[in-house]
Protein backbone atom coordinates (compact mmCIF):
# COMPACT_ATOMS: atom_id res chain seq x y z
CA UNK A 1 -1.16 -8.93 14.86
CA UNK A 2 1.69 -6.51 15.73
CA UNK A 3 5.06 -6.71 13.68
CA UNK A 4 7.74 -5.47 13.72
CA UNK A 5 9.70 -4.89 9.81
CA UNK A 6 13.93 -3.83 9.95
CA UNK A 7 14.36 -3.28 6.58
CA UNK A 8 16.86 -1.12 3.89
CA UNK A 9 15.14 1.15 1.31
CA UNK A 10 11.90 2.90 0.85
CA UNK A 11 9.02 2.44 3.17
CA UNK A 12 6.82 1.34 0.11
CA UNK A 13 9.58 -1.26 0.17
CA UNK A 14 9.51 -2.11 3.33
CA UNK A 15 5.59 -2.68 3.26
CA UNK A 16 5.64 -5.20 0.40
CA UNK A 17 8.25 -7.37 2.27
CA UNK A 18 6.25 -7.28 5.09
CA UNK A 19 3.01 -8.05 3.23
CA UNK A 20 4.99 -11.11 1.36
CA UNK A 21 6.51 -12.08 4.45
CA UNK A 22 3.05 -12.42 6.25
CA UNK A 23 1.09 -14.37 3.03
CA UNK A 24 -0.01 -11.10 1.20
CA UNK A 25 2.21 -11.38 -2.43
CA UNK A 26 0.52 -7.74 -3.57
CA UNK A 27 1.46 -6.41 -6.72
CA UNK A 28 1.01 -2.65 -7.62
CA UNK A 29 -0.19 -2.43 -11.38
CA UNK A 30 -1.44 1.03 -11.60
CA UNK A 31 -0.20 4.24 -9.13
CA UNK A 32 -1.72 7.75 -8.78
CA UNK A 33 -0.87 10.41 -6.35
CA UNK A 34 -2.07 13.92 -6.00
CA UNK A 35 -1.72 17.16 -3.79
CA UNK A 36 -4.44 18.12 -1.79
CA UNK A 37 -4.96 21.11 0.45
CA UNK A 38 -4.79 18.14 3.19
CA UNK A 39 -1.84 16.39 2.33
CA UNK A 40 -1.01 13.77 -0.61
CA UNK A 41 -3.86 11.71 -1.87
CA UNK A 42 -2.65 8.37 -3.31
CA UNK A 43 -4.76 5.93 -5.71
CA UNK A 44 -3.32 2.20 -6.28
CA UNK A 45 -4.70 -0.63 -8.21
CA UNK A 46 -3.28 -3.54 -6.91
CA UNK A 47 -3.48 -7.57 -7.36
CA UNK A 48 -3.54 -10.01 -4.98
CA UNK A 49 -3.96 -13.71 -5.28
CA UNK A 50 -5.80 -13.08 -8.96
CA UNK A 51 -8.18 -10.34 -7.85
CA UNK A 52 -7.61 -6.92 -8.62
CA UNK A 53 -9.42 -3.83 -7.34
CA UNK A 54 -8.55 -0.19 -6.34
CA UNK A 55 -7.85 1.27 -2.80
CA UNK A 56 -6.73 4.51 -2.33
CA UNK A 57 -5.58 6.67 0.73
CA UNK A 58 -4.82 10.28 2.17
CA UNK A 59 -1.89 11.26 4.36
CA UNK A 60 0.50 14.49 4.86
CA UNK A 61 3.33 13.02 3.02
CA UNK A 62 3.92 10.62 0.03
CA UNK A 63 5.49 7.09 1.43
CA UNK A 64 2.86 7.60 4.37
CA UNK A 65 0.00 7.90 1.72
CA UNK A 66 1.01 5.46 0.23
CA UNK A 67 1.38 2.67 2.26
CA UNK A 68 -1.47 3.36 3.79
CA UNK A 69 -3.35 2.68 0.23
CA UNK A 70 -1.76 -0.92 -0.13
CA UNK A 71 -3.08 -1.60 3.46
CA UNK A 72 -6.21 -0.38 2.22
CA UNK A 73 -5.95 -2.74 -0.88
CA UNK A 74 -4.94 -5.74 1.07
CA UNK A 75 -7.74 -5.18 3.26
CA UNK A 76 -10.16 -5.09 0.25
CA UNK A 77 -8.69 -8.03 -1.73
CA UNK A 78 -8.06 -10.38 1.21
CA UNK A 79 -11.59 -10.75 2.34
């Protein structure tokens, strides 16, 4: 569902209140990001609700990249 997040800091910040808020307590335990002639490449390994497993993601800039890998990892880890 659609949601919308107002809050103060980082976007990476803003993403893990919003995935708390909505059930999703992730936790970031390992963090890799690289340049690539496309944009950043980010690599997270993240735990939710005891399972742990790796997501990663690509976008033109770093915050983007990287909240789109903890979507990634939620996605993986919640099913």
């Amino acid at each position: 569902h659609l949601r919308t997040v107002i809050a103060t800091g980082s976007p990476v910040a803003a993403m893990t209140s919003a995935l708390y808020d909505e059930g999703y307590p992730l936790e970031i335990l390992q963090f890799h990001q690289r340049p690539t002639a496309d944009g950043i490449a980010t690599f997270v390994q993240c735990e939710l609700d005891g399972r742990r497993g790796w997501a990663a993601a690509m976008a033109a800039g770093g915050a983007e990249s990287t909240v789109r890998a903890m979507i990634a990892c939620v996605r993986r880890l919640a099913g």
